[in-house]
C-alpha atoms as a PDB file:
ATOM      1  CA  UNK A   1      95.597  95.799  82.374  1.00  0.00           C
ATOM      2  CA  UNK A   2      98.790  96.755  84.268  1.00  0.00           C
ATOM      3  CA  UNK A   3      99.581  95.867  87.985  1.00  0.00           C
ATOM      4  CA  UNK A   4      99.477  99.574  88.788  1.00  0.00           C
ATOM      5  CA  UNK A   5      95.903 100.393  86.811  1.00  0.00           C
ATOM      6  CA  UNK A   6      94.443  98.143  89.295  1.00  0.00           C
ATOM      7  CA  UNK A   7      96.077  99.473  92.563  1.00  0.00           C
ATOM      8  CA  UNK A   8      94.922 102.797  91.315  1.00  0.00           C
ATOM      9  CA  UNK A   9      91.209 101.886  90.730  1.00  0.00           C
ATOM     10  CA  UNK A  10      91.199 100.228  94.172  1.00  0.00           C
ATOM     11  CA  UNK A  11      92.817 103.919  95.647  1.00  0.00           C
ATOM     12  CA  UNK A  12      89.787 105.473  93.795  1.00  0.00           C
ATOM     13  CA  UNK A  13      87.209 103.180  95.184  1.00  0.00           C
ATOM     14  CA  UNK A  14      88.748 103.045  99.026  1.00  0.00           C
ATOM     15  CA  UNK A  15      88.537 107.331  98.651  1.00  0.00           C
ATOM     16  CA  UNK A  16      85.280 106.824  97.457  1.00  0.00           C
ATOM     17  CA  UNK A  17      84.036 104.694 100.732  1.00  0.00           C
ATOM     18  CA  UNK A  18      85.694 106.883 102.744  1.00  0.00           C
ATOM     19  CA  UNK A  19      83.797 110.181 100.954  1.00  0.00           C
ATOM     20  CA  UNK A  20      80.715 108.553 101.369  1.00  0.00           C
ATOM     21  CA  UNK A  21      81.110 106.867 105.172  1.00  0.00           C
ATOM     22  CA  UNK A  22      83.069 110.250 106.482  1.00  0.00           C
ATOM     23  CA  UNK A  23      85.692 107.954 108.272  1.00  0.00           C
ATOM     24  CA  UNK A  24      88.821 108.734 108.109  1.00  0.00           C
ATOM     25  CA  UNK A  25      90.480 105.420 108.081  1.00  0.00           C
ATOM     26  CA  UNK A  26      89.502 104.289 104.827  1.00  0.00           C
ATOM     27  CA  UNK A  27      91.372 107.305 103.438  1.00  0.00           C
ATOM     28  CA  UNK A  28      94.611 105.827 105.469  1.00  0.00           C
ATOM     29  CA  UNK A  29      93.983 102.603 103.562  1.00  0.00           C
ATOM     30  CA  UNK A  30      93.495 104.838 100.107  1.00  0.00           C
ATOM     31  CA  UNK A  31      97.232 105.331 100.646  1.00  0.00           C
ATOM     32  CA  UNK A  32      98.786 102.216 101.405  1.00  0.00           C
ATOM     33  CA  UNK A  33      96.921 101.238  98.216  1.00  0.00           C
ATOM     34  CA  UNK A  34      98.386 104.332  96.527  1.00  0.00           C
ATOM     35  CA  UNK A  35     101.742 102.838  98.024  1.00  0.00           C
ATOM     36  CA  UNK A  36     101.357  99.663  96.773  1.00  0.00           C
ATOM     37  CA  UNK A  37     100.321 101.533  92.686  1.00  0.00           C
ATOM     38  CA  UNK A  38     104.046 103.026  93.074  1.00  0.00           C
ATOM     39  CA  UNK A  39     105.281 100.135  93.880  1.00  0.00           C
ATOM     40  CA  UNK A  40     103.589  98.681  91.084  1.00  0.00           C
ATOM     41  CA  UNK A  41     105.208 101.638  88.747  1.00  0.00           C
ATOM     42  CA  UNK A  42     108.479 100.897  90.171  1.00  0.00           C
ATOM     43  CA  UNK A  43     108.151  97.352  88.376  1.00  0.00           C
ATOM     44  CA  UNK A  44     108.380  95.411  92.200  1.00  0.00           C
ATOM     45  CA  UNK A  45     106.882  92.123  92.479  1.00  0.00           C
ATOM     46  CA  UNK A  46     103.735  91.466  93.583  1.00  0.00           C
ATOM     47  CA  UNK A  47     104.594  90.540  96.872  1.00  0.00           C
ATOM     48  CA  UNK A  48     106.749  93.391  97.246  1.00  0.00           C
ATOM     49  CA  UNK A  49     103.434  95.529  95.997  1.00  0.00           C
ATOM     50  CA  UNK A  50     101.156  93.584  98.377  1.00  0.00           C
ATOM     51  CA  UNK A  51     103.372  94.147 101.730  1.00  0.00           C
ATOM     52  CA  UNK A  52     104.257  97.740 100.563  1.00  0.00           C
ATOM     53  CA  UNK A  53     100.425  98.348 100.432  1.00  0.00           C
ATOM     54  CA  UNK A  54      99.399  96.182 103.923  1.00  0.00           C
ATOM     55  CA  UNK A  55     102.367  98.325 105.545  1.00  0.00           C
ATOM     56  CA  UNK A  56     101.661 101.378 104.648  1.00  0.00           C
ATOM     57  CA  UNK A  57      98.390 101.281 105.474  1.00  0.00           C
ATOM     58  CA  UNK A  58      98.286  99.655 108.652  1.00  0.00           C
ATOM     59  CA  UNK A  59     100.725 102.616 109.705  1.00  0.00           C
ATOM     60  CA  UNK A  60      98.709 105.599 108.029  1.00  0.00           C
ATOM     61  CA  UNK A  61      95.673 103.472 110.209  1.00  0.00           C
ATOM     62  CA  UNK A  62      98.078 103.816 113.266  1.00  0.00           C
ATOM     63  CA  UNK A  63      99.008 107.250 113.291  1.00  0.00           C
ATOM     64  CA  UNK A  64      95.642 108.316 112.475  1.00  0.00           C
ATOM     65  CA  UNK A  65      94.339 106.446 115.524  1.00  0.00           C
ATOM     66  CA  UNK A  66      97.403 108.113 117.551  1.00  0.00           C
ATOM     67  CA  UNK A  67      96.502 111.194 116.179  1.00  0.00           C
ATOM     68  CA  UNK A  68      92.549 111.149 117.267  1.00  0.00           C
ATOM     69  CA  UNK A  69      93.250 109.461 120.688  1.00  0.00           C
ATOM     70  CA  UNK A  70      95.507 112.819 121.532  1.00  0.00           C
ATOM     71  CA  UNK A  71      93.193 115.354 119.954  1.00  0.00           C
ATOM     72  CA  UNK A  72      90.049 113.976 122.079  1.00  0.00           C
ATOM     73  CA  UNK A  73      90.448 115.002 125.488  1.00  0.00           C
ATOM     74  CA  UNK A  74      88.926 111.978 127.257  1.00  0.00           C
ATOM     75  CA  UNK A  75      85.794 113.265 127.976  1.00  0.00           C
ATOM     76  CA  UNK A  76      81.880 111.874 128.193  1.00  0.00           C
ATOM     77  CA  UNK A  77      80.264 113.079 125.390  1.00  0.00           C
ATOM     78  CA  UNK A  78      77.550 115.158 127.799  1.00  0.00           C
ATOM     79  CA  UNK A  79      80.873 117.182 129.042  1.00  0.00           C
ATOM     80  CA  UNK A  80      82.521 117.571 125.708  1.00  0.00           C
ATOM     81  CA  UNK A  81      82.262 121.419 124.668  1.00  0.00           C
ATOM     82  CA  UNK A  82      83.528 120.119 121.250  1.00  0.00           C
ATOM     83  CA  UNK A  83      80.221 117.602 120.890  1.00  0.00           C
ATOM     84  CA  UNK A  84      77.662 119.541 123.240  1.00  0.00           C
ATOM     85  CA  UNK A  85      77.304 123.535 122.319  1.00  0.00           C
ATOM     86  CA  UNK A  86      75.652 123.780 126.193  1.00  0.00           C
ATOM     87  CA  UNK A  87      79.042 123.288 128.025  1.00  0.00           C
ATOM     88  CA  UNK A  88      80.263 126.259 129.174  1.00  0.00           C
ATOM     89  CA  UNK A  89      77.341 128.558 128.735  1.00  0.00           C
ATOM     90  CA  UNK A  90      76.670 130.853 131.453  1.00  0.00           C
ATOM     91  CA  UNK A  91      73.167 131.207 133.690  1.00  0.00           C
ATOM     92  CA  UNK A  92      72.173 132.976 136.470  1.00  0.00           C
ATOM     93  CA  UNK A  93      70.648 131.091 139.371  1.00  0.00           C
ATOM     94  CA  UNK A  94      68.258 133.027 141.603  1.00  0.00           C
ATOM     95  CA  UNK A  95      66.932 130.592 143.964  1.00  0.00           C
ATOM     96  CA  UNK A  96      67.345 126.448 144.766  1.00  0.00           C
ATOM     97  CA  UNK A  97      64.513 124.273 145.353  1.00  0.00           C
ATOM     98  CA  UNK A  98      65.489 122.208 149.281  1.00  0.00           C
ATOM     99  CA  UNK A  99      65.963 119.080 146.452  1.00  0.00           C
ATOM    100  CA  UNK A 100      69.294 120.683 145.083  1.00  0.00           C
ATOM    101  CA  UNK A 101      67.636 121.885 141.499  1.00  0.00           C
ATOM    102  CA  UNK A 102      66.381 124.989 139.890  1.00  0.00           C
ATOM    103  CA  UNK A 103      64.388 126.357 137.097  1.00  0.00           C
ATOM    104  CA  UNK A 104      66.298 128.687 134.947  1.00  0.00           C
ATOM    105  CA  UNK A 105      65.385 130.456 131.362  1.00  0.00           C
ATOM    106  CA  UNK A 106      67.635 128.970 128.840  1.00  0.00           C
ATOM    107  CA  UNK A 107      67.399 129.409 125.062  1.00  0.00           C
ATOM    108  CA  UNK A 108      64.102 130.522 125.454  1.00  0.00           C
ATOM    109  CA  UNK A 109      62.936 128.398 127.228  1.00  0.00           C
ATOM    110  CA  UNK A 110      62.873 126.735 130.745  1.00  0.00           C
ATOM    111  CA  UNK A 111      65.198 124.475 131.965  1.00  0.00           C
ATOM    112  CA  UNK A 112      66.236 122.366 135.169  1.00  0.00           C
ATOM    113  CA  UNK A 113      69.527 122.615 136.420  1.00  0.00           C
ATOM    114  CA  UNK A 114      71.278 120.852 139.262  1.00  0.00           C
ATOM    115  CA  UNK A 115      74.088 121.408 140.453  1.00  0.00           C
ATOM    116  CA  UNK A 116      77.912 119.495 140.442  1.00  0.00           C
ATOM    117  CA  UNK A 117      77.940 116.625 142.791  1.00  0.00           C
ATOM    118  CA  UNK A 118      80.035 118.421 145.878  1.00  0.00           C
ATOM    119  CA  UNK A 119      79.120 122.202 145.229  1.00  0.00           C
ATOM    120  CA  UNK A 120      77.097 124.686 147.315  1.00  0.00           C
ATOM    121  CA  UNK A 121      73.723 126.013 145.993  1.00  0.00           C
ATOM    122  CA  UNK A 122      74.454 129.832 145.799  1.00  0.00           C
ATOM    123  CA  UNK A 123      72.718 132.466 143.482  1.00  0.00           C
ATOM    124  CA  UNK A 124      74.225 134.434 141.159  1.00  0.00           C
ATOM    125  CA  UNK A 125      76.284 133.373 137.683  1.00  0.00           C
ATOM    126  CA  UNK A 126      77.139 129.590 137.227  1.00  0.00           C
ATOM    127  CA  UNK A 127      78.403 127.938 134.210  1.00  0.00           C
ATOM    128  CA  UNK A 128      77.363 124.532 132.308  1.00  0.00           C
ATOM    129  CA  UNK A 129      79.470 121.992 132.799  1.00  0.00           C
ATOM    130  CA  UNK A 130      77.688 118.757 131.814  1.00  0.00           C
ATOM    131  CA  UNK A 131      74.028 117.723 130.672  1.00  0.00           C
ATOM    132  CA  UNK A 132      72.220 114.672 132.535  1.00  0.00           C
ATOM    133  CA  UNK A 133      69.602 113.834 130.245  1.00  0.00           C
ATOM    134  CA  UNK A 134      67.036 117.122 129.930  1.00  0.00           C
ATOM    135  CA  UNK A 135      68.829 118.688 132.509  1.00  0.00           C
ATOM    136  CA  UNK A 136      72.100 121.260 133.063  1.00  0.00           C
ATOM    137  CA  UNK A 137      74.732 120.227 135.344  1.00  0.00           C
ATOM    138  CA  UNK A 138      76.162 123.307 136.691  1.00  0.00           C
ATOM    139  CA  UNK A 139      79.096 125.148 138.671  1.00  0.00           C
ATOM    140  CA  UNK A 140      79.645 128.098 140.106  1.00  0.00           C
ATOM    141  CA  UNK A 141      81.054 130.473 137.579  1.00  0.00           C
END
């Protein structure tokens, strides 16, 4: 078998792994090895085929990485409205307990809410900003 055959069976199989483990980086290394198959067409040595693949992948690995760090906006998962479908959700507040929390009905059912470290407990509309464990973190809205 050709140089190239195998470079493109190892593309299949790393696209494969990455189908099957839902990671994105293994597609990134799918493409270096795709690199290093045209390299392989192009009639380049094997060392050539080898570096061409180990280069391009290690910088489809780096820009994905780039890529993901500026997408993801730095926050806990418990704050993320992109992870959590709670953040953001509005609640109204009619009375606080003297220990700083409140029972509110939330998606039918009921749920304890405190309130952001540094806010004042006043009734009306406030908005979910962060879970602690079984209970919403709120803020004014």
């Amino acid at each position: 078998m050709e140089a190239s055959t195998w470079w493109w069976i190892f593309t299949g199989l790393a696209v494969v792994a990455e189908l099957l483990t839902g990671t994105i980086y293994l597609l990134m290394i799918g493409l270096g090895l795709a690199a290093g198959a045209v390299a392989a067409h192009l009639g380049l040595s094997e060392t050539v085929q080898v570096a061409t693949a180990a280069v391009v992948g290690i910088l489809c690995v780096m820009v994905a990485r780039r890529i993901r760090r500026a997408r993801s906006k730095g926050l806990p998962a418990l704050s993320d409205p992109a992870v959590n479908m709670d953040i953001g959700e509005t609640i109204t507040v009619t009375q606080w307990e003297a220990d700083g929390t409140t029972r509110v009905p939330y998606r039918g059912a009921q749920w304890t809410a405190v309130l952001r470290p540094g806010a004042m407990p006043t009734t009306g509309q406030h908005r979910v900003v962060a879970l602690q464990g079984n209970r919403l973190v709120v803020d004014k809205a």
